[in-house]
C-alpha atoms as a PDB file:
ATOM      1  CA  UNK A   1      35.227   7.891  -2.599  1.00  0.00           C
ATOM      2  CA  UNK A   2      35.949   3.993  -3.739  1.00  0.00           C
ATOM      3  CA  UNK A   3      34.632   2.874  -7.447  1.00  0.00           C
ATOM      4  CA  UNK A   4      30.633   2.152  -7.336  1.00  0.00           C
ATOM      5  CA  UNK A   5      29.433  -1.155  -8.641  1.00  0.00           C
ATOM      6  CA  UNK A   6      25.958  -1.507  -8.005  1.00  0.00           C
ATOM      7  CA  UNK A   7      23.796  -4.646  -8.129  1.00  0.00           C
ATOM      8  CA  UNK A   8      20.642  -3.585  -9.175  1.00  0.00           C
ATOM      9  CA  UNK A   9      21.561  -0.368 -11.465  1.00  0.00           C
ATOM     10  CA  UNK A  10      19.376   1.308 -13.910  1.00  0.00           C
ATOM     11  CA  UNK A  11      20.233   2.206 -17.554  1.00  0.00           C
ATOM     12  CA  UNK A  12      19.704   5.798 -17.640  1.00  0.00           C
ATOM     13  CA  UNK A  13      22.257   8.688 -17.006  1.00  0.00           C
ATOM     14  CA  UNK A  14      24.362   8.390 -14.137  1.00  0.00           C
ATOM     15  CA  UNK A  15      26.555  11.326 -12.036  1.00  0.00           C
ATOM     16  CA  UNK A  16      29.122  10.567  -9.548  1.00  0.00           C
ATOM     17  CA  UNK A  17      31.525  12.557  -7.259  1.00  0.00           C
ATOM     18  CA  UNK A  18      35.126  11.858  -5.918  1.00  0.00           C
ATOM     19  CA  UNK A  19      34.353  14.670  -3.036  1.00  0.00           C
ATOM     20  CA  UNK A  20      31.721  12.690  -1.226  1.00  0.00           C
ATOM     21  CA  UNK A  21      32.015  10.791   2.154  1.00  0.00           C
ATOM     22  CA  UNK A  22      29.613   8.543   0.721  1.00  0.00           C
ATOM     23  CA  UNK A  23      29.829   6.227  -2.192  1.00  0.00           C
ATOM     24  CA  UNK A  24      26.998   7.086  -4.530  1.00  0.00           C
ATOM     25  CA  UNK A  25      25.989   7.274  -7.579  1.00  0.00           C
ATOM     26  CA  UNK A  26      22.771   8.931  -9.200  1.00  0.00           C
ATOM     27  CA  UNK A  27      21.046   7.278 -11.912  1.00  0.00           C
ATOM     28  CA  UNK A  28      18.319   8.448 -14.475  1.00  0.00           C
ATOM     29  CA  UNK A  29      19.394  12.031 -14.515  1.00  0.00           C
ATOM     30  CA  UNK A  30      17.901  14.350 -14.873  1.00  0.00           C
ATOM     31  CA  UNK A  31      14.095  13.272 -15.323  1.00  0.00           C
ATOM     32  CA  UNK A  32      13.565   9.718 -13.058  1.00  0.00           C
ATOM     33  CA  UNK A  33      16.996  10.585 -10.978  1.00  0.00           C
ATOM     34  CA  UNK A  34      17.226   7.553  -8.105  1.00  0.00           C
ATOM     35  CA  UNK A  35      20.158   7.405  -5.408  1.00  0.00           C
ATOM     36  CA  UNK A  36      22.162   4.049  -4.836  1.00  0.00           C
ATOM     37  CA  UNK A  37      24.439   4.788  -1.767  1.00  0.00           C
ATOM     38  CA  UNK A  38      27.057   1.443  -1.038  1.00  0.00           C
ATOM     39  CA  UNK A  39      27.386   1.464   2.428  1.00  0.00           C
ATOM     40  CA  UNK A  40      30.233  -0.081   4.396  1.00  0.00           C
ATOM     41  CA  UNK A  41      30.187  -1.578   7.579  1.00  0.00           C
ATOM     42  CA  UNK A  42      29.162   0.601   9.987  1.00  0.00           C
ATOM     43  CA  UNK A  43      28.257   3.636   7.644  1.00  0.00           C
ATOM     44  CA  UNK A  44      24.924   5.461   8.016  1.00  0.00           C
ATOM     45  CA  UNK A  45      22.820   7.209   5.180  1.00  0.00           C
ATOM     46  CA  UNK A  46      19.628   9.252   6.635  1.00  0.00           C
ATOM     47  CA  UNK A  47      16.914   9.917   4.682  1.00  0.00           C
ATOM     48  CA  UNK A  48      12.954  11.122   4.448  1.00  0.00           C
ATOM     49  CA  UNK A  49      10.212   8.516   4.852  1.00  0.00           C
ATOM     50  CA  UNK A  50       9.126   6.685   1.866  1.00  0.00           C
ATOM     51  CA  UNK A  51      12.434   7.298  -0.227  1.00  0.00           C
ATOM     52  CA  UNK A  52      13.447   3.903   0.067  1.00  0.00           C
ATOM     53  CA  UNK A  53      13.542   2.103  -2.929  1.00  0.00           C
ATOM     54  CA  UNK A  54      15.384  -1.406  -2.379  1.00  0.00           C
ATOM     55  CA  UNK A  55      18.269  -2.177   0.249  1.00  0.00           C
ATOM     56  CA  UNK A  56      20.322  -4.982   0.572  1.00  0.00           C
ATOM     57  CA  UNK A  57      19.826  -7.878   3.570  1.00  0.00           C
ATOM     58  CA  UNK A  58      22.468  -6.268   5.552  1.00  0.00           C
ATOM     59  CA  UNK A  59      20.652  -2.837   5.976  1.00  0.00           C
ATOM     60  CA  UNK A  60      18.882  -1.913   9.184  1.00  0.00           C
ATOM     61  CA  UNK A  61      16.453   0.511   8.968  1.00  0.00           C
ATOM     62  CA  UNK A  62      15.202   2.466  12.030  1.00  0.00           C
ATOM     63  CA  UNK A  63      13.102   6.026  11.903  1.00  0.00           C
ATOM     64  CA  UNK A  64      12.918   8.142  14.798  1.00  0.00           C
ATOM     65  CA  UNK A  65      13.440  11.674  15.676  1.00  0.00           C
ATOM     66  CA  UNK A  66      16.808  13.225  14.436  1.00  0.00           C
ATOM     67  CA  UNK A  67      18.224  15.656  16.608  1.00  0.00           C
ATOM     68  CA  UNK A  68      15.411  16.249  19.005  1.00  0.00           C
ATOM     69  CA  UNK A  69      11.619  17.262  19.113  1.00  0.00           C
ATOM     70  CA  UNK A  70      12.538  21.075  18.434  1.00  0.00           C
ATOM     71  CA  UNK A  71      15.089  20.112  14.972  1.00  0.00           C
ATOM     72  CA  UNK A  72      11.883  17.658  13.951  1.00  0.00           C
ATOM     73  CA  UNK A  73       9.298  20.288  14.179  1.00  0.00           C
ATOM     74  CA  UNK A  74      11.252  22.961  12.072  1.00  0.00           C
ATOM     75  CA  UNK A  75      12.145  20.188   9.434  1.00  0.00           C
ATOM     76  CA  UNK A  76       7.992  19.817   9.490  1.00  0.00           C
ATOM     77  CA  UNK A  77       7.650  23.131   9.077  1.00  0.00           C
ATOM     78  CA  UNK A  78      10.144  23.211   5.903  1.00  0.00           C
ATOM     79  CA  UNK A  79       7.811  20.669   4.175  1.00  0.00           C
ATOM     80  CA  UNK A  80       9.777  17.680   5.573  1.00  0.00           C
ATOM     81  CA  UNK A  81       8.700  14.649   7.863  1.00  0.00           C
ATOM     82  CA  UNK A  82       8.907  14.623  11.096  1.00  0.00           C
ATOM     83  CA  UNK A  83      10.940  11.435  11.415  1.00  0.00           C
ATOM     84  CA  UNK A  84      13.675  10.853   9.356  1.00  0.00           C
ATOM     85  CA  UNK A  85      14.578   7.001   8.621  1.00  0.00           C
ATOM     86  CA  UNK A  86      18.391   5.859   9.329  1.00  0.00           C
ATOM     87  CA  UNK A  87      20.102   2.960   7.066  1.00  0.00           C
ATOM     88  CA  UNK A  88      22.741   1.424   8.815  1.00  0.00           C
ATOM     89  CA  UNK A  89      25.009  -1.284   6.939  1.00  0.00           C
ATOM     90  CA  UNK A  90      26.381  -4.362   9.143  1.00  0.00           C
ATOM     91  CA  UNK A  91      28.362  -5.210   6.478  1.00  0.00           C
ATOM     92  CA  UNK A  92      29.144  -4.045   2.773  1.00  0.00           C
ATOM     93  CA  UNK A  93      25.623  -2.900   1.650  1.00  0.00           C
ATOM     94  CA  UNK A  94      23.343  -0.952  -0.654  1.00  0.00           C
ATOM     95  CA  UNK A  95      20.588   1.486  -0.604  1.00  0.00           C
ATOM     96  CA  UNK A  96      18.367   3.111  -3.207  1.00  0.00           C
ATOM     97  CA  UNK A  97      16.419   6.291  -2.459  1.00  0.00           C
ATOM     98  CA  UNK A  98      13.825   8.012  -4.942  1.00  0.00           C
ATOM     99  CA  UNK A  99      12.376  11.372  -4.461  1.00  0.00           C
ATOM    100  CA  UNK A 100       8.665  12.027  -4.679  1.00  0.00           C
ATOM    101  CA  UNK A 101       8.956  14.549  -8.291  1.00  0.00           C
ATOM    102  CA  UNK A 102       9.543  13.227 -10.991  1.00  0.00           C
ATOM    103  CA  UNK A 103      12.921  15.535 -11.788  1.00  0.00           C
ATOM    104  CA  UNK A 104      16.659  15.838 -10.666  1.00  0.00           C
ATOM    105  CA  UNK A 105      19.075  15.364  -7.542  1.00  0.00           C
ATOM    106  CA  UNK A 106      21.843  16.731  -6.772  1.00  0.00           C
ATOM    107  CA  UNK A 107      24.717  16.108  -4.395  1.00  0.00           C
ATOM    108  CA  UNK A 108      26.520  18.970  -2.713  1.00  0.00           C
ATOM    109  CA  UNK A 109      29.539  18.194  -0.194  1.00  0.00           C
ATOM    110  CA  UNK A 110      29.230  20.815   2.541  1.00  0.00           C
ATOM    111  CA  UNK A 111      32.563  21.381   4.654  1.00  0.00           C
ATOM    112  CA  UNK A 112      31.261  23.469   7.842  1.00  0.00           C
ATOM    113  CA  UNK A 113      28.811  25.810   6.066  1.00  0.00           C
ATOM    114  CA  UNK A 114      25.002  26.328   5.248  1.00  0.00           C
ATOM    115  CA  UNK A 115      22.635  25.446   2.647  1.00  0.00           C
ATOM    116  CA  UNK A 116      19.626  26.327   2.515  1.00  0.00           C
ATOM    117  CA  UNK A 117      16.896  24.271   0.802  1.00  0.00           C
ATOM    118  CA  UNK A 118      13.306  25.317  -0.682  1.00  0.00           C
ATOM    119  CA  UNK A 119      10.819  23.030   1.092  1.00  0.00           C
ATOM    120  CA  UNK A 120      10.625  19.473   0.214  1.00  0.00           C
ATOM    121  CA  UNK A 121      14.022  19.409  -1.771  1.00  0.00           C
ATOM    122  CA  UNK A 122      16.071  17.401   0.866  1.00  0.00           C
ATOM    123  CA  UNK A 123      16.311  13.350   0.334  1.00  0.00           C
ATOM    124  CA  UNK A 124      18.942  12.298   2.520  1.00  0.00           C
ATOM    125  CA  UNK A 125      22.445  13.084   4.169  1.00  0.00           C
ATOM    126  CA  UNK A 126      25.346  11.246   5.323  1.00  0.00           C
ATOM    127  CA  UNK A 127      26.808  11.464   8.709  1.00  0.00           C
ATOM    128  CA  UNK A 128      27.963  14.759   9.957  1.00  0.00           C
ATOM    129  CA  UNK A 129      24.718  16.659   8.411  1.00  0.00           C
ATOM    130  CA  UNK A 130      22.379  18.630  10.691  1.00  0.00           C
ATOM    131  CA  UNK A 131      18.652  19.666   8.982  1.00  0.00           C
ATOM    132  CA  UNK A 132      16.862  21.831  10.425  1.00  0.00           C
ATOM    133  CA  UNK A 133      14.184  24.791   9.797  1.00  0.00           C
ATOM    134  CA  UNK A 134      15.407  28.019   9.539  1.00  0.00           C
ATOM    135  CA  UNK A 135      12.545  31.215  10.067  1.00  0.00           C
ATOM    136  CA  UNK A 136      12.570  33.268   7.086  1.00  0.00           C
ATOM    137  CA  UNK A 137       9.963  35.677   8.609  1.00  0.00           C
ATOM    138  CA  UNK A 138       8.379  37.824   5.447  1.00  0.00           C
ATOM    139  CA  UNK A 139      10.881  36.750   3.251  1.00  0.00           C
ATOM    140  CA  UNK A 140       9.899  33.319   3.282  1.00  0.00           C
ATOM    141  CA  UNK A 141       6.087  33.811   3.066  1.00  0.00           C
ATOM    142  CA  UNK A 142       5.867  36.546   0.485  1.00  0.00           C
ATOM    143  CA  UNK A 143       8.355  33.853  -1.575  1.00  0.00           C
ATOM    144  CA  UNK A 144       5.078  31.246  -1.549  1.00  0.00           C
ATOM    145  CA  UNK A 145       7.348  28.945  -0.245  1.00  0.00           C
ATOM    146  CA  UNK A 146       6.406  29.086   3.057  1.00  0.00           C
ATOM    147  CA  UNK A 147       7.785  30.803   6.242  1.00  0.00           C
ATOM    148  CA  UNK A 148      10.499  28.252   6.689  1.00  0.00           C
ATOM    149  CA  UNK A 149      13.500  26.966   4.864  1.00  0.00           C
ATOM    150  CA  UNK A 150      15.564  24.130   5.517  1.00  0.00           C
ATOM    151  CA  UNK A 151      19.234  24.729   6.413  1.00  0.00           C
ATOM    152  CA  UNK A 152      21.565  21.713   6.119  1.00  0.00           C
ATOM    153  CA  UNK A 153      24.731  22.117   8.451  1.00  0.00           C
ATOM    154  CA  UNK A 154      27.696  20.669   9.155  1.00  0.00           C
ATOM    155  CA  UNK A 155      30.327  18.758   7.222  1.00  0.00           C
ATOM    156  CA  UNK A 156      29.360  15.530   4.978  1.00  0.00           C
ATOM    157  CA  UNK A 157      27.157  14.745   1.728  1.00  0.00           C
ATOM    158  CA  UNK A 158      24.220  16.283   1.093  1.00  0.00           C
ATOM    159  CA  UNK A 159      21.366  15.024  -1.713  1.00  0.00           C
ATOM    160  CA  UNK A 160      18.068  17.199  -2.633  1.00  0.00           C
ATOM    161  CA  UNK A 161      15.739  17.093  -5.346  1.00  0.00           C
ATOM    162  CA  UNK A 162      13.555  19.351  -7.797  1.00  0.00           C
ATOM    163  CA  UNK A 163      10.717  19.114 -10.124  1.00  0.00           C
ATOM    164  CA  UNK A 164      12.678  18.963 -13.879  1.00  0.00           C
ATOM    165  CA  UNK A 165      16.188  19.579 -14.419  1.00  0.00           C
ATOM    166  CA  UNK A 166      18.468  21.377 -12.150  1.00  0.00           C
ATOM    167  CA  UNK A 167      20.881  23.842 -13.218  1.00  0.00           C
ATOM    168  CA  UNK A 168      23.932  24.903 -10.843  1.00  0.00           C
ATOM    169  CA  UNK A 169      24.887  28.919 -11.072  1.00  0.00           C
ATOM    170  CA  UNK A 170      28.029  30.570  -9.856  1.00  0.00           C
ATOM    171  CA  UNK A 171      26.777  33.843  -8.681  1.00  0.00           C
ATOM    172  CA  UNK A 172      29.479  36.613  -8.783  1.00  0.00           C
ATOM    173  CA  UNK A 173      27.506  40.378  -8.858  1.00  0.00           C
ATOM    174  CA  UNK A 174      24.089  39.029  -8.272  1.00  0.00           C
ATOM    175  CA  UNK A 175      21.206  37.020  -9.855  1.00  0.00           C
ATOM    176  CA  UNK A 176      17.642  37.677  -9.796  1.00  0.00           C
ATOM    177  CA  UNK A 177      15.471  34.189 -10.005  1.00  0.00           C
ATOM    178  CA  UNK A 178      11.595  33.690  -9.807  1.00  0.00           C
ATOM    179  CA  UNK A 179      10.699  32.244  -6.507  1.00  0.00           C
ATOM    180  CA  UNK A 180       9.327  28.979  -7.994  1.00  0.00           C
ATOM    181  CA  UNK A 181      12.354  28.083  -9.884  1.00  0.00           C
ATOM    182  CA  UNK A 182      15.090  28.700  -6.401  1.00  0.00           C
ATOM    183  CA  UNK A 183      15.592  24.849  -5.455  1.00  0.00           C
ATOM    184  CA  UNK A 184      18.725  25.586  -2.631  1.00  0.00           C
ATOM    185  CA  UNK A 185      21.186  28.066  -2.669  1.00  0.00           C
ATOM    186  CA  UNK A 186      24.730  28.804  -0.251  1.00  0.00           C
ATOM    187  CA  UNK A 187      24.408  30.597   3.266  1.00  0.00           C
ATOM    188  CA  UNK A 188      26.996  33.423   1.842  1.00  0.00           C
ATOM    189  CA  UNK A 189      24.656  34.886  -0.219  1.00  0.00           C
ATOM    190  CA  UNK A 190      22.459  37.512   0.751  1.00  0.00           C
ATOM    191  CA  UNK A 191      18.654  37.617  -0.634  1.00  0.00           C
ATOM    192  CA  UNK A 192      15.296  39.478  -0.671  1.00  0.00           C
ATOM    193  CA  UNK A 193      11.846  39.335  -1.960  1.00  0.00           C
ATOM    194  CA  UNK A 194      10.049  41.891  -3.860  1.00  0.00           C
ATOM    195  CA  UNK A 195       8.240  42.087  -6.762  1.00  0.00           C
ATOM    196  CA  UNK A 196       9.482  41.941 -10.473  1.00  0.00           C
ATOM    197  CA  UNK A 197       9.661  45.408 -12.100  1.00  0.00           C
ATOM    198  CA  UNK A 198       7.648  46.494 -14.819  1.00  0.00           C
ATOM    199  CA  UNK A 199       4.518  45.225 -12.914  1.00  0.00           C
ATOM    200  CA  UNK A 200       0.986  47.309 -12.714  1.00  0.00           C
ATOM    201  CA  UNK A 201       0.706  48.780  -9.919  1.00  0.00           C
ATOM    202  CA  UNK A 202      -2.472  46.654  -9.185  1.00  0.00           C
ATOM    203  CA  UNK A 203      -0.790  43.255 -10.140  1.00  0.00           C
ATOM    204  CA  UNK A 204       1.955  44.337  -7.458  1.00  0.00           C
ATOM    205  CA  UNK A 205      -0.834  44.562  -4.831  1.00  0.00           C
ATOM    206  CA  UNK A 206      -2.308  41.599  -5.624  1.00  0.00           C
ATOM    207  CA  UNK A 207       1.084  39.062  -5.980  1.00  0.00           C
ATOM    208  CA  UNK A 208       1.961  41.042  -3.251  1.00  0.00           C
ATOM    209  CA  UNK A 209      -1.368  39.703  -0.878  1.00  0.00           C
ATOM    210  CA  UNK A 210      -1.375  36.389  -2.510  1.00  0.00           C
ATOM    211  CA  UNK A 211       1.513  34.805  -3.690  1.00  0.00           C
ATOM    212  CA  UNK A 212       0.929  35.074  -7.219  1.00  0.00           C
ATOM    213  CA  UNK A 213       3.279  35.296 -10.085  1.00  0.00           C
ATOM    214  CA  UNK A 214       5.617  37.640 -10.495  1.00  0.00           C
ATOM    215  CA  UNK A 215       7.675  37.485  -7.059  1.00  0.00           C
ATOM    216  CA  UNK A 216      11.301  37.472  -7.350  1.00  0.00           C
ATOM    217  CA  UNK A 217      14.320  36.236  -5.254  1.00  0.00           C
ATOM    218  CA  UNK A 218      17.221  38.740  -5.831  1.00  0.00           C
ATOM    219  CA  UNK A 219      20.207  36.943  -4.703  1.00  0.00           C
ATOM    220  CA  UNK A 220      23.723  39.450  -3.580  1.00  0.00           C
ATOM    221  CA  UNK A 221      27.142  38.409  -2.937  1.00  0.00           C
ATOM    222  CA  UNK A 222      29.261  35.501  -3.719  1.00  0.00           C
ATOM    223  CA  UNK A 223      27.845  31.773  -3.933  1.00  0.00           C
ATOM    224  CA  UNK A 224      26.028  28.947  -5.320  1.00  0.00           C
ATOM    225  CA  UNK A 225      22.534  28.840  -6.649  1.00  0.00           C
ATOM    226  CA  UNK A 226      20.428  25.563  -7.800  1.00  0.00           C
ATOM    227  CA  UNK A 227      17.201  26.535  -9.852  1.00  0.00           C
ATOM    228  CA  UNK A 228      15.123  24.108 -11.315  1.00  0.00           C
ATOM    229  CA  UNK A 229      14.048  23.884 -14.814  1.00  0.00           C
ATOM    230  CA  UNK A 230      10.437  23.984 -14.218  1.00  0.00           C
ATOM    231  CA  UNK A 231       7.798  25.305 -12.096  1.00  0.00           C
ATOM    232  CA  UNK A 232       4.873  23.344 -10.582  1.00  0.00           C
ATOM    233  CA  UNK A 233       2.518  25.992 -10.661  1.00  0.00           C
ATOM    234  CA  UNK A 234       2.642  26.835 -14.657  1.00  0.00           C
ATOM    235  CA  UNK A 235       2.427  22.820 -15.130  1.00  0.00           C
ATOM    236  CA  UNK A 236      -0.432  23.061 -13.149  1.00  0.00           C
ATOM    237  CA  UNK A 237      -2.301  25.676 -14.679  1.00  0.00           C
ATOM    238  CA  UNK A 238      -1.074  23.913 -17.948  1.00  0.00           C
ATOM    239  CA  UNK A 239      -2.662  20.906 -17.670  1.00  0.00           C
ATOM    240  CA  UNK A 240      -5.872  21.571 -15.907  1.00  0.00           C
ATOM    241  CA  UNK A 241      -8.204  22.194 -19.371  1.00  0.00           C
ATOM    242  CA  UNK A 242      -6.835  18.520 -20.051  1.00  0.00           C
ATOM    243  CA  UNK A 243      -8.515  17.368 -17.507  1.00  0.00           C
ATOM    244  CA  UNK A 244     -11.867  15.675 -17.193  1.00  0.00           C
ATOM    245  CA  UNK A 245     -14.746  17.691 -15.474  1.00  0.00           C
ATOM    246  CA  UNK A 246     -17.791  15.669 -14.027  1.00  0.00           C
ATOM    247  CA  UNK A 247     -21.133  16.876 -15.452  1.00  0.00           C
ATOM    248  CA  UNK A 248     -23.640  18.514 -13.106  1.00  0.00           C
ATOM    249  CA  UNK A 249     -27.631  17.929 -12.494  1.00  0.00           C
END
């Protein structure tokens, strides 16, 4: 990857990588984090609708379907779009892309495996990358994720966000997570859902039936987890007294 000098950079933390096919760099880590991508002649960056920030006058942008109708409905299904936009550089260029959270991104250089993605995490992928929705059947609905993940393929850069910080963990023996904490995590692993231990019996039926608290993603193997450093849910339920309530009669 060639040295990043970008025109328009924020202040804020920055992380780069020498392993990307890209030249990147994320700024404002790990609370505002925002993409620049430089872009040489001819180079491609694909990303979700509305992540755009600013580009450069030698950026064409067109959104379409990526990798036919079938690829576009499972990325729906994962909590995507279904059109993803493509920047295209006619000559040296640059992109910034914001998530929708306000939280982290990561890049991860995949070399001919799998990652899988909790819904809504993936921003945009270089060349080479195939998204596309993978059926989790139970597992994925009793995780209150939905029933479908996104699986990122193929051999190039991919970037995905979270809600608050993200943490990378080497698993070796095994990890157990909370489901609304698991942001992506490497095809090599295996996983199931159940319910955490130590749970009454009638608090097991009910997260069980309805998704509430307590479900856990119990991760075997070898691999790479991301888990985020907070959960939208609890934030939710957080700041709900706070706010205002309109009076009846």
């Amino acid at each position: 990857m060639t040295e990043t000098s970008f025109v328009h950079a924020p202040l804020g933390k920055t992380s780069t990588s020498t392993e990307g096919k890209l030249a990147f760099e994320i700024f404002e880590r790990p609370d505002f984090s925002i993409l620049g991508v430089k872009l040489r002649a001819g180079e491609k960056v694909f990303a979700e609708p509305g992540a755009m920030a600013t580009m450069t006058p030698g950026v064409q942008m067109k959104s379409g379907f990526r990798g036919g109708f079938g690829r576009s409905v499972g990325r729906l299904f994962g909590g995507e779009s279904l059109l993803v936009n493509t920047f295209t550089a006619s000559q040296d260029s640059e992109v910034t892309l914001a998530p929708g959270p306000a939280g982290d991104m990561v890049h991860h250089r995949l070399r001919g495996g799998h990652l899988m993605l909790q819904r809504g995490a993936f921003v945009a992928h270089s060349d080479g990358i195939d998204i596309s929705g993978k059926w989790q059947g139970a597992k994925g609905f009793f995780s209150g994720q939905g029933l479908v993940l996104l699986k990122a393929s193929g051999d190039g850069d991919v970037f995905f966000n979270a809600y608050g910080a993200i943490m990378e963990i080497d698993v070796v023996d095994g990890l157990v997570v909370d489901t609304g904490y698991v942001v992506a995590f490497e095809d090599t692993l295996g996983y199931k859902v159940s319910v955490m231990p130590g749970l009454r019996p009638g608090s097991k039926i009910k997260t069980f039936l309805f998704g509430g608290e307590g479900l856990v993603v119990d991760f075997e193997g070898r691999g790479k987890v991301w888990v985020q450093t907070r959960d939208v849910g609890p934030f939710l339920r957080w700041v709900t007294p706070f706010r205002p309530q309109k009076s009846r009669g």
